[in-house]
C-alpha atoms as a PDB file:
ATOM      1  CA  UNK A   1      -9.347-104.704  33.743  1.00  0.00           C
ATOM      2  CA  UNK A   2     -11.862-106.734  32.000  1.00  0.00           C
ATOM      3  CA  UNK A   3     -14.509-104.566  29.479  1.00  0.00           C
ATOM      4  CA  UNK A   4     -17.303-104.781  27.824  1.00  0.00           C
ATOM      5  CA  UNK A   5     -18.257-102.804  24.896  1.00  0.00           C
ATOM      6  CA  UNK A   6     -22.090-102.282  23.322  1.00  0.00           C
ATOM      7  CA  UNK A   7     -21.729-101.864  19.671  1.00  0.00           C
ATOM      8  CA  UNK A   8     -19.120-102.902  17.575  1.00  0.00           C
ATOM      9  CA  UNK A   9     -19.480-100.623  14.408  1.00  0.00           C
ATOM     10  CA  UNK A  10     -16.650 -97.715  13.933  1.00  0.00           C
ATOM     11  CA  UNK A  11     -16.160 -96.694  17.197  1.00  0.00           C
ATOM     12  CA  UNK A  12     -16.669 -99.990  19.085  1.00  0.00           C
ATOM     13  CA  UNK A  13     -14.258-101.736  16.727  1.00  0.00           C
ATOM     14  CA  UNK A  14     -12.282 -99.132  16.713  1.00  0.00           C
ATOM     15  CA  UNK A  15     -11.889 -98.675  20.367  1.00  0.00           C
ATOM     16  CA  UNK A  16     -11.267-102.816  20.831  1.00  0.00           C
ATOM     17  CA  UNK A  17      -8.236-102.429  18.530  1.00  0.00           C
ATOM     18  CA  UNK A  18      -6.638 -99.696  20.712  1.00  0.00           C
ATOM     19  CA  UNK A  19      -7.563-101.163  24.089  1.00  0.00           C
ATOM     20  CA  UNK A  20      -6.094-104.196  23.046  1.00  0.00           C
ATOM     21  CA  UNK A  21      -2.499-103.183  23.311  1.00  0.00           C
ATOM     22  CA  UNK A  22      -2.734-101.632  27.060  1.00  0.00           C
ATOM     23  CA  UNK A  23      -1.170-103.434  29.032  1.00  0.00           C
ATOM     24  CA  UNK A  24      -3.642-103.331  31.873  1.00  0.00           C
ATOM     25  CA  UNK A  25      -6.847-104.668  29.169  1.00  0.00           C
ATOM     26  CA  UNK A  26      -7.025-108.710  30.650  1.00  0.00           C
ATOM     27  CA  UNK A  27     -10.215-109.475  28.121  1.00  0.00           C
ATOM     28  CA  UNK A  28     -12.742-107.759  26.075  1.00  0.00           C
ATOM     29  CA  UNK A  29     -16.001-108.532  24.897  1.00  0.00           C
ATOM     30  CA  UNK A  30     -18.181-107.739  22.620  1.00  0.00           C
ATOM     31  CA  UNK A  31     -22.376-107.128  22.301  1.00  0.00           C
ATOM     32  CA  UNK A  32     -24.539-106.108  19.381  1.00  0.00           C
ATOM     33  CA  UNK A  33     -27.585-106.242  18.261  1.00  0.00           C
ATOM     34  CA  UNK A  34     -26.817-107.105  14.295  1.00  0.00           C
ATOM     35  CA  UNK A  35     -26.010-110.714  14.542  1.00  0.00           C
ATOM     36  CA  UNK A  36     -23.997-109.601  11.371  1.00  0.00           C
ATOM     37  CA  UNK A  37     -22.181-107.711  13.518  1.00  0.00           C
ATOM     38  CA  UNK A  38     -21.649-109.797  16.151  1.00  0.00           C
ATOM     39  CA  UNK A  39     -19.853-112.444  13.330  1.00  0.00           C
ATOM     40  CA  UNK A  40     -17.799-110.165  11.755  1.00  0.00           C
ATOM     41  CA  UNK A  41     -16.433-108.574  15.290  1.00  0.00           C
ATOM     42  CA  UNK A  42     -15.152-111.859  15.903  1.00  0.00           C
ATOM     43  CA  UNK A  43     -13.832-112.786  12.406  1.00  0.00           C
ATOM     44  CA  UNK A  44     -12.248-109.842  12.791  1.00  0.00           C
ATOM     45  CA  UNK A  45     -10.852-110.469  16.111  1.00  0.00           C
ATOM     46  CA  UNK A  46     -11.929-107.075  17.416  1.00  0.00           C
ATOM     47  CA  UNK A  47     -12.756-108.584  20.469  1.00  0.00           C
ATOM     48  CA  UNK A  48     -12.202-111.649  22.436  1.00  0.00           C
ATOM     49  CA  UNK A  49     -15.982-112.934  22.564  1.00  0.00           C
ATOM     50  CA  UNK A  50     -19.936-112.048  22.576  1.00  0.00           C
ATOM     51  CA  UNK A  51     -21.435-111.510  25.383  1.00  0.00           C
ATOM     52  CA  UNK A  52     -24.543-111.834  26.568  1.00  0.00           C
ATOM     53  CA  UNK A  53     -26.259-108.835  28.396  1.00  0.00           C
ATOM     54  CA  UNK A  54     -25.325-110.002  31.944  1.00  0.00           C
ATOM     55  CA  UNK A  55     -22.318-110.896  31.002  1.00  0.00           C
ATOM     56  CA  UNK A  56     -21.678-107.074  29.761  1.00  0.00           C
ATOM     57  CA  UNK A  57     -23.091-106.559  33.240  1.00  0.00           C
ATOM     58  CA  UNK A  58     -19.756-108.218  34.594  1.00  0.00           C
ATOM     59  CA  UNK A  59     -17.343-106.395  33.239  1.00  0.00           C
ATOM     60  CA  UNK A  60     -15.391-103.576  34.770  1.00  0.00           C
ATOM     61  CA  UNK A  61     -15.638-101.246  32.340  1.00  0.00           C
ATOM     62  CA  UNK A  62     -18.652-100.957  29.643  1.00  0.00           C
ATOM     63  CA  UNK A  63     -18.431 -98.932  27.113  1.00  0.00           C
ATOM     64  CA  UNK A  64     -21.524 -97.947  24.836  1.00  0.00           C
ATOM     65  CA  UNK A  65     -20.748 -96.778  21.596  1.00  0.00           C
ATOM     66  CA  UNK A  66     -23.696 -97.197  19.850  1.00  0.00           C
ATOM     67  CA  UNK A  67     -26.166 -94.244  18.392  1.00  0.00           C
ATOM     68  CA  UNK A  68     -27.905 -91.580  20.869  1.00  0.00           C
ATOM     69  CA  UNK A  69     -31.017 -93.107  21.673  1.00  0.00           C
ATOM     70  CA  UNK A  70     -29.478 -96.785  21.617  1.00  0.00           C
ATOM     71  CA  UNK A  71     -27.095 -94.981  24.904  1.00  0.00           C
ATOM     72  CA  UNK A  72     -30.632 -94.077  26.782  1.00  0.00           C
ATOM     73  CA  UNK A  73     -32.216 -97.567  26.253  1.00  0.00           C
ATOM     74  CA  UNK A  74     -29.489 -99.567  26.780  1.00  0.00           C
ATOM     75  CA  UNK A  75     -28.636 -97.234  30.421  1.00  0.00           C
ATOM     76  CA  UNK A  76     -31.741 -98.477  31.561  1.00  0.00           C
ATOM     77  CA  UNK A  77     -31.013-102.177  30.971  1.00  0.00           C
ATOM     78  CA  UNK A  78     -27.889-101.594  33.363  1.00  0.00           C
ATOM     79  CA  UNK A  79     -29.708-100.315  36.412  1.00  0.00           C
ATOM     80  CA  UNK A  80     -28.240-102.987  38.510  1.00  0.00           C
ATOM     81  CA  UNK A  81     -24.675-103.174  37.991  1.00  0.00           C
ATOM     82  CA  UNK A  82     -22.149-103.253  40.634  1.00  0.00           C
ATOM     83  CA  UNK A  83     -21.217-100.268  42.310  1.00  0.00           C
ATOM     84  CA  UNK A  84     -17.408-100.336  41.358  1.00  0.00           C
ATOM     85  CA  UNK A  85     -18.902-100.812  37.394  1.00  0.00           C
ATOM     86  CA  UNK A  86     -17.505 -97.804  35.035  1.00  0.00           C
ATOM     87  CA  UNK A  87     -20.159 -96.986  32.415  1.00  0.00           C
ATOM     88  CA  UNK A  88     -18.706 -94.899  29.465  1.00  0.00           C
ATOM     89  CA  UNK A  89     -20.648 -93.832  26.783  1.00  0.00           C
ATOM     90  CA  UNK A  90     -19.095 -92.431  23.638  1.00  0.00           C
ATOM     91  CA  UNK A  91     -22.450 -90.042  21.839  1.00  0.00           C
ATOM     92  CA  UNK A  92     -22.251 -87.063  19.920  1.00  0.00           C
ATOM     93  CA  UNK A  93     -24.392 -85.700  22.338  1.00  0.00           C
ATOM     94  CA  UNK A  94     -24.459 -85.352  25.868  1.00  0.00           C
ATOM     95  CA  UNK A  95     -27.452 -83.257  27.717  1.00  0.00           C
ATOM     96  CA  UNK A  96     -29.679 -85.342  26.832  1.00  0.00           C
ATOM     97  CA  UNK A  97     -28.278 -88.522  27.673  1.00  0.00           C
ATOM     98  CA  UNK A  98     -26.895 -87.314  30.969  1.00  0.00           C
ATOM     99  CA  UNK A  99     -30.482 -86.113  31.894  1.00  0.00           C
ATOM    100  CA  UNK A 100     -31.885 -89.561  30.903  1.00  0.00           C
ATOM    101  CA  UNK A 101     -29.306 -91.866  33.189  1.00  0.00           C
ATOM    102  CA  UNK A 102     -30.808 -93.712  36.394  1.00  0.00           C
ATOM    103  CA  UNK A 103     -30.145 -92.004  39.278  1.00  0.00           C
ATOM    104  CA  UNK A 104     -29.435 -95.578  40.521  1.00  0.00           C
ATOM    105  CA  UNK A 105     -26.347 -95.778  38.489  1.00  0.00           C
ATOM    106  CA  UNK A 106     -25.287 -91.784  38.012  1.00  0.00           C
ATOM    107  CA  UNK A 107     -22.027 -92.426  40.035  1.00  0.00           C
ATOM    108  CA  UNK A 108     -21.628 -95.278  37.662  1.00  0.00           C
ATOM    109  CA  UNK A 109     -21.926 -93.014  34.516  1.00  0.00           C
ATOM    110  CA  UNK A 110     -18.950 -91.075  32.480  1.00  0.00           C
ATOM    111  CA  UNK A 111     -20.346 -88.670  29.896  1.00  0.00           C
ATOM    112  CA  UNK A 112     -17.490 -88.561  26.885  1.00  0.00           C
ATOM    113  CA  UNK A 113     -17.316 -87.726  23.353  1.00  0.00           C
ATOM    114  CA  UNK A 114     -14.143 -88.684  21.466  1.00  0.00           C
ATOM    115  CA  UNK A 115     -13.926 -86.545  18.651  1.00  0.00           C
ATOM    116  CA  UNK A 116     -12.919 -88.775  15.956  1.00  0.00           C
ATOM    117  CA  UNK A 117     -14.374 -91.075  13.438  1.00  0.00           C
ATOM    118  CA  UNK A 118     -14.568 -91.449   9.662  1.00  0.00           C
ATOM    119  CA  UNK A 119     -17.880 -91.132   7.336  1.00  0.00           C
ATOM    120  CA  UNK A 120     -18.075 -95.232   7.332  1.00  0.00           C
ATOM    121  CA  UNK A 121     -19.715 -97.379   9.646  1.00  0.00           C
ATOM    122  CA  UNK A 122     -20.050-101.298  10.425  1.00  0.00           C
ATOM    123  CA  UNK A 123     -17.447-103.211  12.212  1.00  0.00           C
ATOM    124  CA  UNK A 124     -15.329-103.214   8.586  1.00  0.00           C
ATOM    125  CA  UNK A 125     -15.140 -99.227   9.135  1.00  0.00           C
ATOM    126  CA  UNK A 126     -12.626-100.200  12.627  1.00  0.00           C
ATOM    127  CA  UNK A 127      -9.400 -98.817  12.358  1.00  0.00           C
ATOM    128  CA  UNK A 128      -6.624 -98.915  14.838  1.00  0.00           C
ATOM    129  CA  UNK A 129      -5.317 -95.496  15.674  1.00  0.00           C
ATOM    130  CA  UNK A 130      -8.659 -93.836  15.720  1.00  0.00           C
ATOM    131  CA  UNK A 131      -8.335 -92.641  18.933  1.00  0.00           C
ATOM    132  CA  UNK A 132      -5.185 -91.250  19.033  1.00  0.00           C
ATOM    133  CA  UNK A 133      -3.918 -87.623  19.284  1.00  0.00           C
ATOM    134  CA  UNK A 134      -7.741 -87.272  19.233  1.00  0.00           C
ATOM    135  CA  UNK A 135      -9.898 -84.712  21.988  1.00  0.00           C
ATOM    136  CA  UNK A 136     -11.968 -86.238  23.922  1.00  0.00           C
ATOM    137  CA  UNK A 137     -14.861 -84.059  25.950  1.00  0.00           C
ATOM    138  CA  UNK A 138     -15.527 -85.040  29.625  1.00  0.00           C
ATOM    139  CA  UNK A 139     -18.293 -83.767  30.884  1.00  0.00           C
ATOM    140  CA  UNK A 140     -20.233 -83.220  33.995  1.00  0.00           C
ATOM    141  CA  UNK A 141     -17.309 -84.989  35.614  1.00  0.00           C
ATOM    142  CA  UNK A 142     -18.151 -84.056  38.958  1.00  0.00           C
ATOM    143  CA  UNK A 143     -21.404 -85.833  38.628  1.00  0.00           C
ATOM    144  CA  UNK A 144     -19.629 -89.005  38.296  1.00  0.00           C
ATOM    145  CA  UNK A 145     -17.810 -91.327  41.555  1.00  0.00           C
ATOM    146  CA  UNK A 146     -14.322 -91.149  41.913  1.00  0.00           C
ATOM    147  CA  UNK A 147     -13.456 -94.681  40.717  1.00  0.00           C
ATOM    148  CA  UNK A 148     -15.201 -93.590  37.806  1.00  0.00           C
ATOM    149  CA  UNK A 149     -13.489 -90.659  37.116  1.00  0.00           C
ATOM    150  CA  UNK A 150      -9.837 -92.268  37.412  1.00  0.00           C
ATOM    151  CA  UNK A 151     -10.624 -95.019  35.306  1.00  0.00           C
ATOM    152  CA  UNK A 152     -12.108 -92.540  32.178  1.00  0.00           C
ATOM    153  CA  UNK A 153      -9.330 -90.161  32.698  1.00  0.00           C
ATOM    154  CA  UNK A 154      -6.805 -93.753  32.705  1.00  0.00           C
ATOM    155  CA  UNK A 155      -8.129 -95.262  29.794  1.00  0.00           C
ATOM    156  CA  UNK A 156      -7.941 -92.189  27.431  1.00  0.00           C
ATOM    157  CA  UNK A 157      -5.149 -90.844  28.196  1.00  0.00           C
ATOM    158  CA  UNK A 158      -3.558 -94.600  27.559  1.00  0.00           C
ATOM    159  CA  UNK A 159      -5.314 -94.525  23.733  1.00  0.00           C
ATOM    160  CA  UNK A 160      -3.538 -91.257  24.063  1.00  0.00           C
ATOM    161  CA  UNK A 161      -5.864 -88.752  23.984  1.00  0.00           C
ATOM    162  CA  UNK A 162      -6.119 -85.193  24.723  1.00  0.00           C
ATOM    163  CA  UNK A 163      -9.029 -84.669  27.761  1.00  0.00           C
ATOM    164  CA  UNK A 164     -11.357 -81.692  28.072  1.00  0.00           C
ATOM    165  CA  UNK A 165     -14.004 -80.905  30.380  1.00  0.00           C
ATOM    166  CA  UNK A 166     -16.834 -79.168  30.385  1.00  0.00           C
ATOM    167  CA  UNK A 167     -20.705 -78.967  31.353  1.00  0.00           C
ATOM    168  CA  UNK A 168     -22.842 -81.106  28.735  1.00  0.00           C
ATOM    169  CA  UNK A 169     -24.993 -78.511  27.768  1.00  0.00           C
ATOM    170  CA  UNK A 170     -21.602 -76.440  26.660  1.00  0.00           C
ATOM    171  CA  UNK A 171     -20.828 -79.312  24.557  1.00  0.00           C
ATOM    172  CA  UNK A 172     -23.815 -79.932  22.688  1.00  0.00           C
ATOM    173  CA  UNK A 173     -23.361 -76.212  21.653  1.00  0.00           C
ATOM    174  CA  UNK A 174     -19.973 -76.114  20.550  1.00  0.00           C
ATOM    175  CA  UNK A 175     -20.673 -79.533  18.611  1.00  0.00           C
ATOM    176  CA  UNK A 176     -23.229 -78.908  16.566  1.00  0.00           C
ATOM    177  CA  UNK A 177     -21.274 -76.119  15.208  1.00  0.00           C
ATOM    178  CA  UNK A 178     -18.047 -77.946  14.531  1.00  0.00           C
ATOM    179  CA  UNK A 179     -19.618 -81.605  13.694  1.00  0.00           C
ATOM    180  CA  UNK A 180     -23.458 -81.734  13.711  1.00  0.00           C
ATOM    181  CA  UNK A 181     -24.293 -78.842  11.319  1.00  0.00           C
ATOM    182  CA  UNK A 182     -21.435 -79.542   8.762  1.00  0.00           C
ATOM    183  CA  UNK A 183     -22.914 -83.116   8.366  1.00  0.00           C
ATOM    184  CA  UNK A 184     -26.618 -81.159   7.960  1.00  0.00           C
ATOM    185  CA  UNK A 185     -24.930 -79.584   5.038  1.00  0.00           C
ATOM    186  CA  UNK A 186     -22.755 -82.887   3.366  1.00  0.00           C
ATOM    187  CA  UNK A 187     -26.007 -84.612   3.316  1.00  0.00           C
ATOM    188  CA  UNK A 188     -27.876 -81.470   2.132  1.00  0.00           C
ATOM    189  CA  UNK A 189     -25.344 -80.424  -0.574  1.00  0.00           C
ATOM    190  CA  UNK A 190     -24.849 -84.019  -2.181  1.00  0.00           C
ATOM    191  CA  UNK A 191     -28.855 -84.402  -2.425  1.00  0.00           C
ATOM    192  CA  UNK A 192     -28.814 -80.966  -4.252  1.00  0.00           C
ATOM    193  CA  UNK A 193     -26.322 -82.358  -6.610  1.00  0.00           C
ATOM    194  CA  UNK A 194     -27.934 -85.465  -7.201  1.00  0.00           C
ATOM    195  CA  UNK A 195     -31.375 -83.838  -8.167  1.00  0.00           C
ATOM    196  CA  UNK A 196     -29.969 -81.536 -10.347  1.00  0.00           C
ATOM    197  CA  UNK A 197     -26.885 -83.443 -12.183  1.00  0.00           C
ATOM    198  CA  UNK A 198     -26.113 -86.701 -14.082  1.00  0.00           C
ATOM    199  CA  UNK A 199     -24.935 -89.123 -11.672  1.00  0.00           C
ATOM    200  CA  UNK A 200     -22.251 -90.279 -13.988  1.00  0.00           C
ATOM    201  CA  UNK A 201     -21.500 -86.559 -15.341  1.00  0.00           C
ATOM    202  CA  UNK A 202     -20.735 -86.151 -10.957  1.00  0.00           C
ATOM    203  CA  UNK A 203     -18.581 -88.788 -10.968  1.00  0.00           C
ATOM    204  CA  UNK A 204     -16.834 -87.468 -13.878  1.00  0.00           C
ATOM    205  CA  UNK A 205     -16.370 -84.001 -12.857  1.00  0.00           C
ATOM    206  CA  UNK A 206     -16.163 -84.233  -9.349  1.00  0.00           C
ATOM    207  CA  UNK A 207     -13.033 -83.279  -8.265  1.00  0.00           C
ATOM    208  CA  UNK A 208     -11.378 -82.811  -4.523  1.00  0.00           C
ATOM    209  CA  UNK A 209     -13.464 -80.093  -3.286  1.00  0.00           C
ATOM    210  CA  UNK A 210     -16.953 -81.708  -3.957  1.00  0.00           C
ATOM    211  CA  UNK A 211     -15.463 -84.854  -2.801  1.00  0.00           C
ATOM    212  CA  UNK A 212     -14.711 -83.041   0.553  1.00  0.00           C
ATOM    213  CA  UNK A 213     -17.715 -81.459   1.310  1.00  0.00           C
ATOM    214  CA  UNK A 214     -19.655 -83.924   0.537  1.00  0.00           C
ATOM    215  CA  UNK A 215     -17.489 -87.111   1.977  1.00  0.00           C
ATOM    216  CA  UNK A 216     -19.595 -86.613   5.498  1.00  0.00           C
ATOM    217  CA  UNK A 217     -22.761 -87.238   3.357  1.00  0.00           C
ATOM    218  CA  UNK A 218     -21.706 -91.523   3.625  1.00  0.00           C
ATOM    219  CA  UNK A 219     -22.555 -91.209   7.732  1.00  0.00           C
ATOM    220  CA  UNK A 220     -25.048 -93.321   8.767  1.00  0.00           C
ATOM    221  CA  UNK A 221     -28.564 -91.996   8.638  1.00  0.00           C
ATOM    222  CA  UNK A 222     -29.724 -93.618  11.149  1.00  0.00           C
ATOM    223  CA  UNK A 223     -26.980 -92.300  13.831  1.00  0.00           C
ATOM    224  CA  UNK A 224     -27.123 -88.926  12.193  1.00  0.00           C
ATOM    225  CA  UNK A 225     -30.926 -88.916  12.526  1.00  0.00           C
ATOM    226  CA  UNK A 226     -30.528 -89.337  16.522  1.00  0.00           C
ATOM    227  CA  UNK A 227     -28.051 -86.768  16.575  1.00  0.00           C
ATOM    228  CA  UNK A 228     -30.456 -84.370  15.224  1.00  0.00           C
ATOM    229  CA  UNK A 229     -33.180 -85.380  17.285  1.00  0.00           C
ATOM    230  CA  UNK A 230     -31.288 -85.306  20.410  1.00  0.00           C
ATOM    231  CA  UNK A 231     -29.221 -81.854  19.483  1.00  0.00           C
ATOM    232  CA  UNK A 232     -32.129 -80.080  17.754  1.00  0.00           C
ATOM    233  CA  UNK A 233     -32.414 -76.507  19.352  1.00  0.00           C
ATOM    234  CA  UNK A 234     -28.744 -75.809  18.638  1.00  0.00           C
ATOM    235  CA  UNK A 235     -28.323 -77.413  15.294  1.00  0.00           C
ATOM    236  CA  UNK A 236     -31.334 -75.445  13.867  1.00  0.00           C
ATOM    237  CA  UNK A 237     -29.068 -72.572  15.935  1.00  0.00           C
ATOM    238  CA  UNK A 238     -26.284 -73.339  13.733  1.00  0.00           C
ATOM    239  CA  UNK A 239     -27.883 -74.197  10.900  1.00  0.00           C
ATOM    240  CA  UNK A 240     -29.658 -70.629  10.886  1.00  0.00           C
ATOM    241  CA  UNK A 241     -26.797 -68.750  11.558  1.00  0.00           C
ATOM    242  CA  UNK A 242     -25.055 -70.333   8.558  1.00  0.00           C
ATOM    243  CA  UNK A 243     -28.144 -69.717   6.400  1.00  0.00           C
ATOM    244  CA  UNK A 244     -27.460 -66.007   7.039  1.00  0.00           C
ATOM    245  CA  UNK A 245     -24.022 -66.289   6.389  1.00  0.00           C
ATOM    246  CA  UNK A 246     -24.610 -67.927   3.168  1.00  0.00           C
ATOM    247  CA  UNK A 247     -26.606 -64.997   2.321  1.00  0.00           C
ATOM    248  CA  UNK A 248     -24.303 -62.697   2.776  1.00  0.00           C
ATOM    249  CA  UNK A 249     -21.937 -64.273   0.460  1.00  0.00           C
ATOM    250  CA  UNK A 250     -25.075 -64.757  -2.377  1.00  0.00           C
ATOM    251  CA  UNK A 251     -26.362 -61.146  -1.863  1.00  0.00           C
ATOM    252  CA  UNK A 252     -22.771 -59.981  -2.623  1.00  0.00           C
ATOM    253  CA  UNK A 253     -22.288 -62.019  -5.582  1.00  0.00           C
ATOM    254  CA  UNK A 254     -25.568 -60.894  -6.636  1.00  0.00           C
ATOM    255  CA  UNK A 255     -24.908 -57.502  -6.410  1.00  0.00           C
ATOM    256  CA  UNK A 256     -21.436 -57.615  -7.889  1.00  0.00           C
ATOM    257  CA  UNK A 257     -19.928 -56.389  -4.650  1.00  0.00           C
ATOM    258  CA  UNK A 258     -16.627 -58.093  -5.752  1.00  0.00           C
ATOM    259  CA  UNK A 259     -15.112 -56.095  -2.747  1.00  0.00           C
ATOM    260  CA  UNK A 260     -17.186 -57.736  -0.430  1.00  0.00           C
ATOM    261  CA  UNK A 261     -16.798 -61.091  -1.472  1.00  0.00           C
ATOM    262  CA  UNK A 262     -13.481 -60.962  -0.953  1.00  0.00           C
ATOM    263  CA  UNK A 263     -13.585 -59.747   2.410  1.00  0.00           C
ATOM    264  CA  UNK A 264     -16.287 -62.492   3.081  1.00  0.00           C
ATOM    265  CA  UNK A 265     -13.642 -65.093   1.698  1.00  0.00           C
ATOM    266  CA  UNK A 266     -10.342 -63.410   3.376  1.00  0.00           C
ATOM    267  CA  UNK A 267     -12.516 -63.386   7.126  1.00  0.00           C
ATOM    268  CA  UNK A 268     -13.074 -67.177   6.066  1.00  0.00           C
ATOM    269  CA  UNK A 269      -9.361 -67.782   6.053  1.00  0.00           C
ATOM    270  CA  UNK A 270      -8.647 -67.155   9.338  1.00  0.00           C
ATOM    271  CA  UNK A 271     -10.236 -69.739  10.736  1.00  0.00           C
ATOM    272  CA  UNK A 272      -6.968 -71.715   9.563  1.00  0.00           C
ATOM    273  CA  UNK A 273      -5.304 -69.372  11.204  1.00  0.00           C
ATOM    274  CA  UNK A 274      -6.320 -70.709  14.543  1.00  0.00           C
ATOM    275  CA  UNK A 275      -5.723 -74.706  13.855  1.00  0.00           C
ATOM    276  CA  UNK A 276      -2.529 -73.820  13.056  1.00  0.00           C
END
């Protein structure tokens, strides 16, 4: 199986690593925009060569693991592969990019999200491993031709991942709950930090829980910025429904209803209660 991958930052580089040890990977190659990129993919031997576009075109497998609205213009730029071609792309969202693929290439197309990455980005940010013990969301499988289907289901569960399926517009829900509204908040809580404190008092002080919270705050703008264009209705959703949660928690402190900010605290807890 020969495969091509579109963007070689922390996911692309990431995912070359990991497909290079199956055992059924002949050749991978690489193609990005950043010529910066492109270099350091290869002087990093994350992948075997750049391509050019229709040589991406000849690949079995092409996987696109670049930002949201990269995924829509670049699915439009592969109207004529073959009709064997697997097309995976790897977004944080999903309705919108399903509803934007060619219906010339829709058996072509698998709609995943791995659910994995770190805060850093560039092809330095690859990491072997990523992938593993990781979910990955499948969705609107059905949608997708059955040569298609096998080779998604294949390849993940050979970086050995754990596969879920569901509709895309269930996804986009459920994620900007558990990924895209957390990020909202990283970014929003260092900038109120950084507008109210010394940078060098931060640094100082800043122990494990700031440095937690606001670790997600390093993303890439200009992914995260797609994300919340693409996702909007649901992460204003979830950004609103924290807002009033937040409130509930300030309105008891304000108050002194001790009582109830405990309870609000103890009900948090139990959300551990369910990873473990």
């Amino acid at each position: 199986m020969n495969i091509a991958i579109i963007g070689l930052g922390l996911m692309g580089g990431s995912l070359a690593l990991s497909l290079k040890k199956l055992d059924f990977v002949e050749y991978i190659v690489g193609y990005d925009h950043n010529k910066q990129h492109q270099r350091d993919a290869m002087n990093l031997e994350l992948v075997d060569a750049i391509a050019t576009l229709d040589e991406v075109k000849q690949a079995d497998v092409i996987f696109l693991a670049i930002p949201v609205n990269g995924i829509i213009a670049a699915l439009q730029d592969l109207k004529d592969v073959h009709k064997d071609t697997t097309i995976i792309d790897l977004g944080s969202t999903k309705e919108k990019i399903v509803s934007c693929v060619p219906k010339e290439i829709r058996k072509n197309f698998v709609a995943a999200h791995p659910m994995t990455g770190t805060e850093n980005f560039g092809p330095f940010a690859a990491v072997e491993g990523l992938y593993e013990d990781k979910v990955v969301v499948l969705c609107d499988l059905e949608d997708s031709g059955d040569i298609q289907r096998e080779n998604a289901k294949k390849i993940f569960k050979s970086l050995g991942m754990k596969k879920y399926f569901m509709k895309s517009h269930e996804h986009d829900r459920h994620a900007a709950f558990i990924s895209h509204m957390p990020h909202a908040i990283s970014y929003s809580l260092a900038n109120t930090v950084l507008r109210q404190e010394d940078k060098h008092n931060i640094l100082a002080l800043a122990a494990g829980g700031f440095r937690s919270m606001s670790r997600l705050a390093k993303s890439s703008p200009t992914m995260w910025e797609d994300i919340f264009k693409q996702n909007k209705e649901n992460v204003l959703e979830a950004i609103e429904l924290f807002e009033t949660e937040l409130d509930n928690l300030k309105d008891a402190i304000k108050n002194g209803n001790w009582d109830k900010v405990h309870q609000e605290m103890q009900d948090g807890n139990k959300l551990y209660d369910i990873f473990n």
